[in-house]
N, C-alpha and C. Protein backbone atom coordinates (compact mmCIF):
# COMPACT_ATOMS: atom_id res chain seq x y z
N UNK A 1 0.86 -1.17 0.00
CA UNK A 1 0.00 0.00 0.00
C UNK A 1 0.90 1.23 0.00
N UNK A 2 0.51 1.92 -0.73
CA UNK A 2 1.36 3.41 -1.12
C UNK A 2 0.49 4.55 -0.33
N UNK A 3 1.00 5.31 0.40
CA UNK A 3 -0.03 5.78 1.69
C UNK A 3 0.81 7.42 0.92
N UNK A 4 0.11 8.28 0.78
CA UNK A 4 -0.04 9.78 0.36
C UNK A 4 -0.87 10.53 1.60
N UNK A 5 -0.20 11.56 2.15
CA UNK A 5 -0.95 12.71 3.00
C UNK A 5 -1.48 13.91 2.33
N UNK A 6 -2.65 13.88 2.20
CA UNK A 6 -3.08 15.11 1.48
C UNK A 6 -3.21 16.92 2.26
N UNK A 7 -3.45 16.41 3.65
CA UNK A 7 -3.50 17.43 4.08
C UNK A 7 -3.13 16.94 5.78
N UNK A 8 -3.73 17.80 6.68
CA UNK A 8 -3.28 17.96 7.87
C UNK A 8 -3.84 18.89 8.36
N UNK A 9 -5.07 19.14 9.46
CA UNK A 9 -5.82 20.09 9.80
C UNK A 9 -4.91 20.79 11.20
N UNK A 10 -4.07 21.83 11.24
CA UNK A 10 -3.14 22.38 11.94
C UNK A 10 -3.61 22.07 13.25
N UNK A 11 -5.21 23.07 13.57
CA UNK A 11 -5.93 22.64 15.27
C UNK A 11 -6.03 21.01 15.62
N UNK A 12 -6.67 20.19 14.71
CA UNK A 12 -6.89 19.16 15.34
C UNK A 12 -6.12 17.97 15.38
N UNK A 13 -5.10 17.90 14.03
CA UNK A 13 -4.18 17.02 14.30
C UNK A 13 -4.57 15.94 13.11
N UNK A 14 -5.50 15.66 12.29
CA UNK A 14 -6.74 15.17 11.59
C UNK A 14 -5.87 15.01 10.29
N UNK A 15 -5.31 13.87 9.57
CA UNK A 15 -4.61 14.29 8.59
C UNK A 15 -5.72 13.12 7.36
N UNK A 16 -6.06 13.66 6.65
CA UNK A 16 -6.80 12.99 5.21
C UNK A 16 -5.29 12.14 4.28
N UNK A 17 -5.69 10.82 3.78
CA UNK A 17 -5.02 10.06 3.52
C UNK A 17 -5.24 9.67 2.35
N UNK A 18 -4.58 9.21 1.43
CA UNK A 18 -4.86 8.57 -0.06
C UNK A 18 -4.38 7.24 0.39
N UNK A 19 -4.63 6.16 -0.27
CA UNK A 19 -4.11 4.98 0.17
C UNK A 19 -4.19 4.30 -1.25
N UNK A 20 -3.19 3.48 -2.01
CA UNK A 20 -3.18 2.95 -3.53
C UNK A 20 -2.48 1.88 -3.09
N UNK A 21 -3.34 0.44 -3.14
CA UNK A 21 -2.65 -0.62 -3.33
C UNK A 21 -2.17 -1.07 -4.11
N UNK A 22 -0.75 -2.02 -4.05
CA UNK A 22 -0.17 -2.19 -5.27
C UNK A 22 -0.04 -4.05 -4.83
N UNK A 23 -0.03 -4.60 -6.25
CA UNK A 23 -0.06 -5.99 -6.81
C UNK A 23 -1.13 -6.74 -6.00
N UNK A 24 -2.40 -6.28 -5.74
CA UNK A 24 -3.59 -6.70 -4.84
C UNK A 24 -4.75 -7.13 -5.47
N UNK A 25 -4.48 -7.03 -6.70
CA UNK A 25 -6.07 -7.33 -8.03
C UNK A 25 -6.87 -6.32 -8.72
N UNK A 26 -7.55 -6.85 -9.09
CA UNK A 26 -8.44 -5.39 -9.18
C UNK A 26 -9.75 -4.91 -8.61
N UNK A 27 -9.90 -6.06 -7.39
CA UNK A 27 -10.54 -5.13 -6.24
C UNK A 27 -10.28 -5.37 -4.91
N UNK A 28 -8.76 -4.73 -4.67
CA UNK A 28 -8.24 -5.01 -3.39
C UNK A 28 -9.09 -4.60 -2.11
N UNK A 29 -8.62 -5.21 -1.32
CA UNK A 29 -9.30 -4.91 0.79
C UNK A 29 -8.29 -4.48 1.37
N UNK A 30 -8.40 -3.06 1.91
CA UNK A 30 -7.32 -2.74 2.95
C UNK A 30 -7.98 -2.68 4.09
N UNK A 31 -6.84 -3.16 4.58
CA UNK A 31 -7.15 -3.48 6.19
C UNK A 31 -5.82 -2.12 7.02
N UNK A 32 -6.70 -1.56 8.25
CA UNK A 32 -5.61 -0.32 9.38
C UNK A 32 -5.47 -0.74 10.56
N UNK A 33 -4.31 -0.58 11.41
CA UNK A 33 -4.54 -1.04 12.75
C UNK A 33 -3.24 0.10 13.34
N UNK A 34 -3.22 -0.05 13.96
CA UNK A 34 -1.82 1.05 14.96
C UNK A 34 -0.60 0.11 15.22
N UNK A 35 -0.81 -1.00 14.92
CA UNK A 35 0.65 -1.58 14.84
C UNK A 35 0.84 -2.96 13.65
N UNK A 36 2.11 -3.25 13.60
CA UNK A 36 2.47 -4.10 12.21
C UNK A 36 1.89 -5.56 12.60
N UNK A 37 0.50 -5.40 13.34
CA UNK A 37 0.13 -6.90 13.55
C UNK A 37 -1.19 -7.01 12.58
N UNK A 38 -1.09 -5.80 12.09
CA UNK A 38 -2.76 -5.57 11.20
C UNK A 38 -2.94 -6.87 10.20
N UNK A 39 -4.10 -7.40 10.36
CA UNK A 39 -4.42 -8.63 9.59
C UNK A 39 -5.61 -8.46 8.80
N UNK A 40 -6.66 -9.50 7.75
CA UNK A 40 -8.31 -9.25 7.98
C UNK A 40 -8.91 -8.77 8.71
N UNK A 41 -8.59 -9.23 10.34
CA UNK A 41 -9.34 -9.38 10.81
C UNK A 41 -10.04 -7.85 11.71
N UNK A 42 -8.99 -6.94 11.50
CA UNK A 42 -9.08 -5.36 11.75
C UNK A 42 -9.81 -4.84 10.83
N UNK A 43 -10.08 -3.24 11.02
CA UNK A 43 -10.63 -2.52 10.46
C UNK A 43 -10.63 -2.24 8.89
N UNK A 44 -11.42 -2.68 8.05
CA UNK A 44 -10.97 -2.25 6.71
C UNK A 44 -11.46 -1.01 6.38
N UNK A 45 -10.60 0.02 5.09
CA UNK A 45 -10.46 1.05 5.03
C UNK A 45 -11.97 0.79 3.97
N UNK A 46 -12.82 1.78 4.20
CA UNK A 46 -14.27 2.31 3.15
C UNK A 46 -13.47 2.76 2.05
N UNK A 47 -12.53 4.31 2.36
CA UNK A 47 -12.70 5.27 1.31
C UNK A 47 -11.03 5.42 1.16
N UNK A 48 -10.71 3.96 0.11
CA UNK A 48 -9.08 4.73 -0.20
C UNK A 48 -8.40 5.93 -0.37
N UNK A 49 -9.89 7.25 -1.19
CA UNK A 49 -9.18 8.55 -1.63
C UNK A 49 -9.34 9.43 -0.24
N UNK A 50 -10.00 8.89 0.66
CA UNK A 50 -10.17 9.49 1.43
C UNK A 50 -10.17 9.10 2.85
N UNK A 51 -9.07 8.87 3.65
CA UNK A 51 -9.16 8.19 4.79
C UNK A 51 -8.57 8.80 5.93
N UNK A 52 -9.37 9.40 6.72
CA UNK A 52 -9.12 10.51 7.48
C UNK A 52 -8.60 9.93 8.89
N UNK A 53 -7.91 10.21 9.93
CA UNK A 53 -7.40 9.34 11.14
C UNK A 53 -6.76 10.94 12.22
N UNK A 54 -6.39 11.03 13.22
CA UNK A 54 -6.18 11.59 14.47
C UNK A 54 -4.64 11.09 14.85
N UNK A 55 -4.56 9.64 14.17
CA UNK A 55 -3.56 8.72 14.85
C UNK A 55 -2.03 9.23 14.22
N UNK A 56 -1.23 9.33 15.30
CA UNK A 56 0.27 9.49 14.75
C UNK A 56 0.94 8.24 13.95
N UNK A 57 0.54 6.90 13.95
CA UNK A 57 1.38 6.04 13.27
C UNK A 57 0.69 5.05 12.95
N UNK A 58 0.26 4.69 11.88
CA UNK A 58 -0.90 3.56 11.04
C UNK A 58 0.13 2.33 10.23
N UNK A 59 -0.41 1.06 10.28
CA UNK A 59 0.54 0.53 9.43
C UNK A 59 -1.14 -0.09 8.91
N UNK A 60 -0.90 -0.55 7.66
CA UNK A 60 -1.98 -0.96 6.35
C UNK A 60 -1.34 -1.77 5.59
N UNK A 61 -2.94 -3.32 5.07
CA UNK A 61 -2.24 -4.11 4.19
C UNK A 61 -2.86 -3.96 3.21
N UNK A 62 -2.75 -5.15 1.73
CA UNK A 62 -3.79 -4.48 0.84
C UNK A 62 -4.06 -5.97 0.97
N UNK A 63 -5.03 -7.01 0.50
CA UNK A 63 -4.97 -7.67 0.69
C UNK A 63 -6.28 -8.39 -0.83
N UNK A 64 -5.77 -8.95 -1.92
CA UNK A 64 -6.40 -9.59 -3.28
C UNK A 64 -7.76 -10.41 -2.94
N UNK A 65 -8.83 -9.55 -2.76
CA UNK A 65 -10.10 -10.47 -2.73
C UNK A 65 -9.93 -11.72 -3.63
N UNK A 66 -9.27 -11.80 -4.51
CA UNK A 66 -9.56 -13.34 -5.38
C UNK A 66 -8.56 -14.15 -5.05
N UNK A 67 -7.32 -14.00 -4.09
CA UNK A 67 -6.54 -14.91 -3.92
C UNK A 67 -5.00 -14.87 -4.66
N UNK A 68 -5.13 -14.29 -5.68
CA UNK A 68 -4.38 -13.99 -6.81
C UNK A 68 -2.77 -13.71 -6.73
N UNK A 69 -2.91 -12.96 -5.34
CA UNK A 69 -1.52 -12.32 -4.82
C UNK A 69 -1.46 -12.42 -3.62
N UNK A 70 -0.31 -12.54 -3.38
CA UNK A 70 0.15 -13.06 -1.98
C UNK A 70 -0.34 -11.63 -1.05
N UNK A 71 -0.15 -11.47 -0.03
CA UNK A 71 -0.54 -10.31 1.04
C UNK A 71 1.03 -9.91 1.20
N UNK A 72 1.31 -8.68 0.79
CA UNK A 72 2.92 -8.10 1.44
C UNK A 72 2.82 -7.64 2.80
N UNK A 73 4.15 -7.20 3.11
CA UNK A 73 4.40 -6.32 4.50
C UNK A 73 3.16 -5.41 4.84
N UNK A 74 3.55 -5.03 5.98
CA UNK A 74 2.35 -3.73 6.49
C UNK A 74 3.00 -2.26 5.73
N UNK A 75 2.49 -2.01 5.57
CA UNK A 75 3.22 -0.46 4.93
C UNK A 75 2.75 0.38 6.01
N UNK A 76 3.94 1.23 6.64
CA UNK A 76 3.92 1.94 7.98
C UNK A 76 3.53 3.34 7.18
N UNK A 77 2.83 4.36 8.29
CA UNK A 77 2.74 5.55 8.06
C UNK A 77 3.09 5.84 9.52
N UNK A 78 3.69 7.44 9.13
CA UNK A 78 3.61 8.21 10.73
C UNK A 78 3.80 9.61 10.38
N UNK A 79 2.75 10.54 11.12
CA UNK A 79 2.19 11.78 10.90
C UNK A 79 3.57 12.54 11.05
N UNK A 80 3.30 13.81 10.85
CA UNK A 80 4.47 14.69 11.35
C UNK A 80 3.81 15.39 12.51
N UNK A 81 4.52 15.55 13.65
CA UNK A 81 4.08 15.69 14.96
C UNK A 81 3.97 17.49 14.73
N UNK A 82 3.57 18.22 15.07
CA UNK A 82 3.57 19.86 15.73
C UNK A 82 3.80 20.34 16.98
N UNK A 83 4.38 20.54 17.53
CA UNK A 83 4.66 21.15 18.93
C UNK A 83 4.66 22.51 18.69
N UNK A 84 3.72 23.73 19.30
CA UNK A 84 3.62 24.64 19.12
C UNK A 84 3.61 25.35 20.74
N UNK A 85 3.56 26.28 21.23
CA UNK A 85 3.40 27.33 22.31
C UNK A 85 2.54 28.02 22.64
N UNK A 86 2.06 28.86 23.48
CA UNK A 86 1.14 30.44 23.46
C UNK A 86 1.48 30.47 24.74
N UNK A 87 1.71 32.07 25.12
CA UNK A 87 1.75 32.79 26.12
C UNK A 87 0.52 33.80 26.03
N UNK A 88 0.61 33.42 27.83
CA UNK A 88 -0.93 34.00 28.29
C UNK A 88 -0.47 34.96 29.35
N UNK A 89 -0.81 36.30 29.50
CA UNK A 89 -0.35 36.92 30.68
C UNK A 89 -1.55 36.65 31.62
N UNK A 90 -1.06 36.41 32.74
CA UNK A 90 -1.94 36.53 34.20
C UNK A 90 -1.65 37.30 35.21
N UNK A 91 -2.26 38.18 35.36
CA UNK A 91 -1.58 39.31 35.85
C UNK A 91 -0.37 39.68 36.05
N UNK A 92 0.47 39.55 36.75
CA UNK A 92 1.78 39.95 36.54
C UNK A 92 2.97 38.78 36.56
N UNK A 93 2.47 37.32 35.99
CA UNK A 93 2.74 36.46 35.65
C UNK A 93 2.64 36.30 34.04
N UNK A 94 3.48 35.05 33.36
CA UNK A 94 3.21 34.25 32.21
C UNK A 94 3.04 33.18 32.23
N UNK A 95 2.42 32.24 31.77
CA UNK A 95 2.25 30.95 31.86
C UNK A 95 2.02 30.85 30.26
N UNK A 96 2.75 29.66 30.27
CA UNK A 96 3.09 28.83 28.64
C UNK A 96 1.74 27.50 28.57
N UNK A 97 1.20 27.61 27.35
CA UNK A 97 0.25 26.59 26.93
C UNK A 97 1.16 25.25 25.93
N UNK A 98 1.42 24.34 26.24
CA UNK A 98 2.07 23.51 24.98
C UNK A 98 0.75 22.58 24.47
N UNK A 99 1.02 22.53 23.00
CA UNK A 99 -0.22 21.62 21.93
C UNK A 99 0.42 20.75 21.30
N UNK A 100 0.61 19.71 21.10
CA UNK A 100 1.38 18.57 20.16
C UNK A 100 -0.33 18.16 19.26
N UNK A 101 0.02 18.27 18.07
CA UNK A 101 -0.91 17.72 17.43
C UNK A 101 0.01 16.97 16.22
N UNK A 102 -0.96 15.45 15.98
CA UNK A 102 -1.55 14.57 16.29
C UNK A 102 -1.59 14.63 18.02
N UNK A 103 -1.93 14.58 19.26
CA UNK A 103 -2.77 14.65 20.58
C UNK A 103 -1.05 13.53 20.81
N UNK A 104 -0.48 14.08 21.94
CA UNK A 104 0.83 12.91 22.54
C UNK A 104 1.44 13.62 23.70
N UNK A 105 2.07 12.81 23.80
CA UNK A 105 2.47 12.95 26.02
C UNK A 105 3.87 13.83 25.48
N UNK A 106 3.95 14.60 26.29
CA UNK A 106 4.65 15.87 25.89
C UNK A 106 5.48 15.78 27.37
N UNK A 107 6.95 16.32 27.56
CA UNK A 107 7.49 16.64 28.48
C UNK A 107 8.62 17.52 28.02
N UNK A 108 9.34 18.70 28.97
CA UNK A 108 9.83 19.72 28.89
C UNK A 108 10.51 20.07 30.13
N UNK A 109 11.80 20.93 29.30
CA UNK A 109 12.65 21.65 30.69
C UNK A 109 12.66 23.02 30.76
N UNK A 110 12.61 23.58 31.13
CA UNK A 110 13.04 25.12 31.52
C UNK A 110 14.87 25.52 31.70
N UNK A 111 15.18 24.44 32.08
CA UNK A 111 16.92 24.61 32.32
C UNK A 111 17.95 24.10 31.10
N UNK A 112 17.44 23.93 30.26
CA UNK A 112 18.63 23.70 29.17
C UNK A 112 18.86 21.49 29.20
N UNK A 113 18.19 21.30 30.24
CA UNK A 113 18.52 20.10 30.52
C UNK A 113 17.94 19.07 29.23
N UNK A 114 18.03 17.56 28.84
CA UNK A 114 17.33 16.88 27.83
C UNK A 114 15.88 16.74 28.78
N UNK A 115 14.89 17.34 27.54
CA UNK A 115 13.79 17.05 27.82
C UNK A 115 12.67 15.42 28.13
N UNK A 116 13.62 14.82 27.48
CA UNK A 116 13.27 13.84 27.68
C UNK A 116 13.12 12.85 29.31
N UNK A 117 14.06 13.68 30.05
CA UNK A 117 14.07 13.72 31.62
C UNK A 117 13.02 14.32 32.63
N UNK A 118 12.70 15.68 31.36
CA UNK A 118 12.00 16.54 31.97
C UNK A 118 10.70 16.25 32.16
N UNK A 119 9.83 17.17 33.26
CA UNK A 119 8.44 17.27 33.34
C UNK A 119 7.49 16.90 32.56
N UNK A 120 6.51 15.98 32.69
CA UNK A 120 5.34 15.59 32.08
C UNK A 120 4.62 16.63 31.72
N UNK A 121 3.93 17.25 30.64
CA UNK A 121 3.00 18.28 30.85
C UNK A 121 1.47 18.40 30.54
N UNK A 122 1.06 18.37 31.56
CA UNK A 122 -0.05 18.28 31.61
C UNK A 122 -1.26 19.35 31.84
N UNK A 123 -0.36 20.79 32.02
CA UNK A 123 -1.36 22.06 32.77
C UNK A 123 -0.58 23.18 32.01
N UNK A 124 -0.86 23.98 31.67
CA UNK A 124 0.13 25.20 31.10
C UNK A 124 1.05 25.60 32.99
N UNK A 125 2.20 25.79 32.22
CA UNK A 125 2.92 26.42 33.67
C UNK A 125 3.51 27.85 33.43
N UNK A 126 3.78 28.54 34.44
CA UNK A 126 4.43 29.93 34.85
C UNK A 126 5.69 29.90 34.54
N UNK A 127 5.90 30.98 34.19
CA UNK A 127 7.27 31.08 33.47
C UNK A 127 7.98 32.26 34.00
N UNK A 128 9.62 32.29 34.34
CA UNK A 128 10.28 33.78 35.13
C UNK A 128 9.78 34.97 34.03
N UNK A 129 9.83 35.81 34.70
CA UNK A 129 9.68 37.24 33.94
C UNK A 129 11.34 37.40 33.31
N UNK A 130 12.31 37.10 33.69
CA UNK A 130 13.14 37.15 33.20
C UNK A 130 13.57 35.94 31.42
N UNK A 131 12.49 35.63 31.04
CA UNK A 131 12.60 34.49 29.94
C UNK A 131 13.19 33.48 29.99
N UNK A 132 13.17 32.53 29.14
CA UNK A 132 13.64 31.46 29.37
C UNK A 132 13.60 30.89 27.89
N UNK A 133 14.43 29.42 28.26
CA UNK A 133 14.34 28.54 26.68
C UNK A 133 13.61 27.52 27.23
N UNK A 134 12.47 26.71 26.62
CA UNK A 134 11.79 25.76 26.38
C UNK A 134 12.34 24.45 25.84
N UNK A 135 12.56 23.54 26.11
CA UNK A 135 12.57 22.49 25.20
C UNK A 135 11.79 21.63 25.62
N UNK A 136 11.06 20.52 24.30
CA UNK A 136 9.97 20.15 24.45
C UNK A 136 10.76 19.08 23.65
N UNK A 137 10.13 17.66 24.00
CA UNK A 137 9.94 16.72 23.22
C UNK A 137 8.47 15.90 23.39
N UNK A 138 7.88 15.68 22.57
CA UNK A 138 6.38 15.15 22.75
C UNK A 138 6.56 13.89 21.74
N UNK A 139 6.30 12.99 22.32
CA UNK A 139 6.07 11.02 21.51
C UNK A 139 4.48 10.87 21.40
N UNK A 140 4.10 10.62 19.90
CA UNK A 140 2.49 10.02 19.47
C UNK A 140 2.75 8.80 18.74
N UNK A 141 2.20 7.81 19.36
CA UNK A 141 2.49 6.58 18.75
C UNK A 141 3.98 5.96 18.46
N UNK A 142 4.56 5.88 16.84
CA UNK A 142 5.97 5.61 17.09
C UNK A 142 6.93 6.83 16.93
N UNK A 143 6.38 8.02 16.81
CA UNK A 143 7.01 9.22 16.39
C UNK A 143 7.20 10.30 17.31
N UNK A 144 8.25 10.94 17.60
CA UNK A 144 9.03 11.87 18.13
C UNK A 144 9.25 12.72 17.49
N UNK A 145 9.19 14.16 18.26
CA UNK A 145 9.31 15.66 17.61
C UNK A 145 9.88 16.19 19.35
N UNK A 146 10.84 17.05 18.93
CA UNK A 146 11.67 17.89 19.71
C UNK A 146 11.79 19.23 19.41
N UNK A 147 11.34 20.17 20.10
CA UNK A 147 11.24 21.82 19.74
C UNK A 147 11.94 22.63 20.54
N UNK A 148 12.31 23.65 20.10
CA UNK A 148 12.52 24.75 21.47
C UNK A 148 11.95 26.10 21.18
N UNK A 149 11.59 26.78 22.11
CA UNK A 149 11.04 28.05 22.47
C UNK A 149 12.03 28.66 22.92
N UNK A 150 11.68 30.08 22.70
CA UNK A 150 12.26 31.38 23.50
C UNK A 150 11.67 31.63 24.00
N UNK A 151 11.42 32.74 25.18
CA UNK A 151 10.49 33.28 25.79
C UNK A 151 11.03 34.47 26.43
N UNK A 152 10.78 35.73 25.31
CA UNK A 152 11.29 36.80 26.04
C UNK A 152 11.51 37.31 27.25
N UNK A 153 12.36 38.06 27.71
CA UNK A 153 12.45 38.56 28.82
C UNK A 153 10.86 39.46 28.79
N UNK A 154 10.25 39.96 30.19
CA UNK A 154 8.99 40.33 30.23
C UNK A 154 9.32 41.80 30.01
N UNK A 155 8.22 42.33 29.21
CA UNK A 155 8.52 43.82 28.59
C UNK A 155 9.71 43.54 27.29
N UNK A 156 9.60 42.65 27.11
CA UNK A 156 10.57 42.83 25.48
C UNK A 156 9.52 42.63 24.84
N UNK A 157 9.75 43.44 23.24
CA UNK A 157 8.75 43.45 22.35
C UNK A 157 9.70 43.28 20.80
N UNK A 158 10.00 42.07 20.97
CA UNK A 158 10.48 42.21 19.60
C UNK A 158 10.38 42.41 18.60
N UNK A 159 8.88 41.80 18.86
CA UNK A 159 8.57 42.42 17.13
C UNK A 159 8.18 44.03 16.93
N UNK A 160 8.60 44.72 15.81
CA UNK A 160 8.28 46.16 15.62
C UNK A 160 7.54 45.94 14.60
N UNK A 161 6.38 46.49 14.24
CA UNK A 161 5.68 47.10 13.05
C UNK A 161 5.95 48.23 12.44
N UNK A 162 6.16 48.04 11.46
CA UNK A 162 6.64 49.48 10.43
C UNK A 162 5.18 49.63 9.92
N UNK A 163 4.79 50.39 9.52
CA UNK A 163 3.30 50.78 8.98
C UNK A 163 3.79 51.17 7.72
N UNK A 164 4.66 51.77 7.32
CA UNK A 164 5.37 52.14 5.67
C UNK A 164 5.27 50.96 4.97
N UNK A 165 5.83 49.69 5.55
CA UNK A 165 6.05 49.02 4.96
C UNK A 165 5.36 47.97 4.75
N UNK A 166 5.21 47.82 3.19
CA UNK A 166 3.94 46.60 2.95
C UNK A 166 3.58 45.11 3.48
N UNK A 167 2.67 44.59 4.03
CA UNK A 167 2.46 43.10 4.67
C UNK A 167 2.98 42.40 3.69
């Protein structure tokens, strides 16, 4: 199975799928499951041009309704993860929001340390007024993404708007 991403809905994590079996007949059965044990006996896919999922890592077979061809390997897919940020002022505090989409267990340091040691995150947390660096690594299924943030010192405004100059 030849697995194509057509898109990727940024908020929800939601990625639409093409799926084209190859040497399966000419009216193959795909079968999806979340790991390389996918058989018949799992979920078969309705809409090859269109197969929409949440999940960070799918493996799919194609499998020859007439017998014709043998059943190959699982053909693996795995999303591309997003780790993104937002700062929220609370009164004379900041607190950081982290989002991993496809939806995955996220942990982070504040000290430069490997995140992978670091804090589980589960709540947006407070951050020094004096800024800091972020690093984030968040795991969905079999896939890993590692980010880092800045976080200005409080009262820095880096960005300037020129109004002369065109968007």
């Amino acid at each position: 199975v030849n697995v194509t991403a057509l898109n990727t809905n940024r908020d929800t994590g939601e990625t639409t799928l093409s799926l084209t079996p190859r040497n399966a007949g000419d009216s193959p059965r795909v079968y999806v499951l979340k790991t390389n044990a996918v058989s018949e006996q799992d979920e078969q896919v309705q809409d090859l041009d269109d197969y929409r999922t949440t999940e960070a890592t799918l493996y799919f077979i194609a499998v020859d309704s007439t017998g014709t061809y043998e059943t190959g390997p699982a053909a693996r897919w795995t999303a591309e993860l997003a780790v993104r940020h937002e700062i929220h002022a609370v009164a004379d505090t900041r607190k950081i929001e982290l989002r991993c989409t496809p939806a995955g267990e996220m942990r982070y340091s504040l000290d430069g340390t490997n995140p992978k040691e670091g804090a589980i995150y589960d709540a947006p947390f407070e951050v020094s007024s004096q800024g800091c660096t972020i690093l984030v690594v968040a795991h969905a299924g079999e896939v890993e993404k590692i980010a880092k943030f800045q976080v200005p010192k409080l009262g820095d405004n880096p960005l300037v708007i020129d109004d002369t100059t065109p968007a």
